[in-house]
C-alpha atoms as a PDB file:
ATOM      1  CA  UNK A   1     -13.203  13.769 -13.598  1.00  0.00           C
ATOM      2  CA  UNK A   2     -12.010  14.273 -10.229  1.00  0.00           C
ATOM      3  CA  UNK A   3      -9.654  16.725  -9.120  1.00  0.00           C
ATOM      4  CA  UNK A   4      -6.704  15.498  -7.148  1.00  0.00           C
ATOM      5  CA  UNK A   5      -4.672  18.282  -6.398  1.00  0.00           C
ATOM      6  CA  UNK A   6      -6.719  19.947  -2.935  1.00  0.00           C
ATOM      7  CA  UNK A   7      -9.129  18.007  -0.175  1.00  0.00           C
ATOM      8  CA  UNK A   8     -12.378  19.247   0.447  1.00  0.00           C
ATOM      9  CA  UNK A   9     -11.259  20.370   3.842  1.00  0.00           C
ATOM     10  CA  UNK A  10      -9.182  23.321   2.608  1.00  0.00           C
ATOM     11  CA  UNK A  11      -5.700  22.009   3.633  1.00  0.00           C
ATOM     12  CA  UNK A  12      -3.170  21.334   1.113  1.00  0.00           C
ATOM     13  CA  UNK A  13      -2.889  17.694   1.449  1.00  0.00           C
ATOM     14  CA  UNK A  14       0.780  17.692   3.512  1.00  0.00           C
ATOM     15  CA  UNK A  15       1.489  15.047   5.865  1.00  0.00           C
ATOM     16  CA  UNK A  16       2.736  16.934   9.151  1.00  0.00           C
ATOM     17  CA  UNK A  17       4.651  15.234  11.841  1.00  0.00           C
ATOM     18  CA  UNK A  18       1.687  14.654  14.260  1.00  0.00           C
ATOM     19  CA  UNK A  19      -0.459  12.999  11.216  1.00  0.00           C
ATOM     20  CA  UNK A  20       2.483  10.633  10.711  1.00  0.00           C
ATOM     21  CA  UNK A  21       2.807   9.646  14.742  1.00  0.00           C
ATOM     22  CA  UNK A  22      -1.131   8.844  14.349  1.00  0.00           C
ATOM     23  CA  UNK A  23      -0.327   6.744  11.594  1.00  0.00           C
ATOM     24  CA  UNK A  24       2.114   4.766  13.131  1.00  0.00           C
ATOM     25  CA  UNK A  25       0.564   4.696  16.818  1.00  0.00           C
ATOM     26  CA  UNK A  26      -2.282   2.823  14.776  1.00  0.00           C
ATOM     27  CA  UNK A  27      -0.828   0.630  12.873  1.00  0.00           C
ATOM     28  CA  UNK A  28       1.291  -0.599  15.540  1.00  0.00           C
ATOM     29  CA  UNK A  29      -1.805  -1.201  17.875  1.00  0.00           C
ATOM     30  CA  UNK A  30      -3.110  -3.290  14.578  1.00  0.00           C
ATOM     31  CA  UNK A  31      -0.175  -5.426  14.829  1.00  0.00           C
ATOM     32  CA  UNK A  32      -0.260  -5.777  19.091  1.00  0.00           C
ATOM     33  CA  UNK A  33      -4.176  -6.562  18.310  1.00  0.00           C
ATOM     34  CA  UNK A  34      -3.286  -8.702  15.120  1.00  0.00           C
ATOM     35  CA  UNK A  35      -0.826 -10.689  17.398  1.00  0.00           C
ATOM     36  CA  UNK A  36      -2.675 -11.414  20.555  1.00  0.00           C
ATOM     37  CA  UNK A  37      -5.432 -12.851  18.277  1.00  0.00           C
ATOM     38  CA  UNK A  38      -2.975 -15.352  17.053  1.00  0.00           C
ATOM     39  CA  UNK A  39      -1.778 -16.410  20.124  1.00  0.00           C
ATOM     40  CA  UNK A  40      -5.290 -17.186  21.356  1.00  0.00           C
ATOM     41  CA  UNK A  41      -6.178 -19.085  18.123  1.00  0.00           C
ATOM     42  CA  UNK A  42      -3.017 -20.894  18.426  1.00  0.00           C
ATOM     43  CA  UNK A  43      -1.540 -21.586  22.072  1.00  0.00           C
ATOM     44  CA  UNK A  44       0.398 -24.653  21.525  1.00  0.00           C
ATOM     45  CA  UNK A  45       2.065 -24.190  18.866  1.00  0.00           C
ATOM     46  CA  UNK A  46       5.499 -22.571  20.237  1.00  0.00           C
ATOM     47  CA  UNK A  47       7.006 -25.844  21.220  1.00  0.00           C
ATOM     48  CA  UNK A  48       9.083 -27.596  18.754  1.00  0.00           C
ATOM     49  CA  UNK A  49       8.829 -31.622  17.459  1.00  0.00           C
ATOM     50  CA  UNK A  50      12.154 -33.268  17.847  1.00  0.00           C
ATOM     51  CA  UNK A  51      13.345 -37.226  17.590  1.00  0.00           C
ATOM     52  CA  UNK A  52      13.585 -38.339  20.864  1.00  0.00           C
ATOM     53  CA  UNK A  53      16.241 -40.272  19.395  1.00  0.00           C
ATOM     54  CA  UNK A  54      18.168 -38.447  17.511  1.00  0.00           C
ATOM     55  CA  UNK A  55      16.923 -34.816  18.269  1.00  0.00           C
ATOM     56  CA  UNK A  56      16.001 -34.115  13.909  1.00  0.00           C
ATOM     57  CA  UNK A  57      12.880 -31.855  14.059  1.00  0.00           C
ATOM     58  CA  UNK A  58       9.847 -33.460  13.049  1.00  0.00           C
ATOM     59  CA  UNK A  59       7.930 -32.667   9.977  1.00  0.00           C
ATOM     60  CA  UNK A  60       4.231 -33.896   9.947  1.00  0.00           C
ATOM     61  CA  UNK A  61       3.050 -36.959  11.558  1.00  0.00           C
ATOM     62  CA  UNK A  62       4.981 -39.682  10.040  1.00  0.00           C
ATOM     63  CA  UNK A  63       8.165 -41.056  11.422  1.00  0.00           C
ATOM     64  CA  UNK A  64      11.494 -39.628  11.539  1.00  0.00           C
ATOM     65  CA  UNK A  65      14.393 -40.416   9.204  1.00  0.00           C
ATOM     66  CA  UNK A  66      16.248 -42.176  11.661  1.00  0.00           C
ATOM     67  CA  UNK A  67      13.772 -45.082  11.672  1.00  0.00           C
ATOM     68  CA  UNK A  68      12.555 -44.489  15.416  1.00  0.00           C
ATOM     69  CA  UNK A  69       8.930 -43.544  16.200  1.00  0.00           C
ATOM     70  CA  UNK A  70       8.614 -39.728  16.643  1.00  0.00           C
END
């Protein structure tokens, strides 16, 4: 059974401030990396569908509500 109350380095298993800035510098570069992959796989998606009639945001590829072809 393991014992979970030291590390095997000798420290006593605190979090000090400059292990928690590490923490955080990497997980935000995870999200900046996480991000710019989506906006490669994905460039043209930021524009939004409206009705050129009535200006409803379209939902899928079917016509809008307003009977006009979206």
């Amino acid at each position: 059974m393991p014992c979970w109350s030291g590390s095997r380095n000798g420290s006593s298993g605190r979090v000090t401030g400059s292990d928690m800035v590490k923490v955080v510098t990497l997980f935000l570069i995870g999200m900046l990396v996480l991000a710019l992959f989506g906006r490669l796989r994905m460039p043209g998606r930021h524009r939004k569908a409206r009705c050129p009639s009535c200006g409803r945001p379209l939902i899928g590829p079917g016509p809008c509500g307003c009977g006009a072809r979206g």
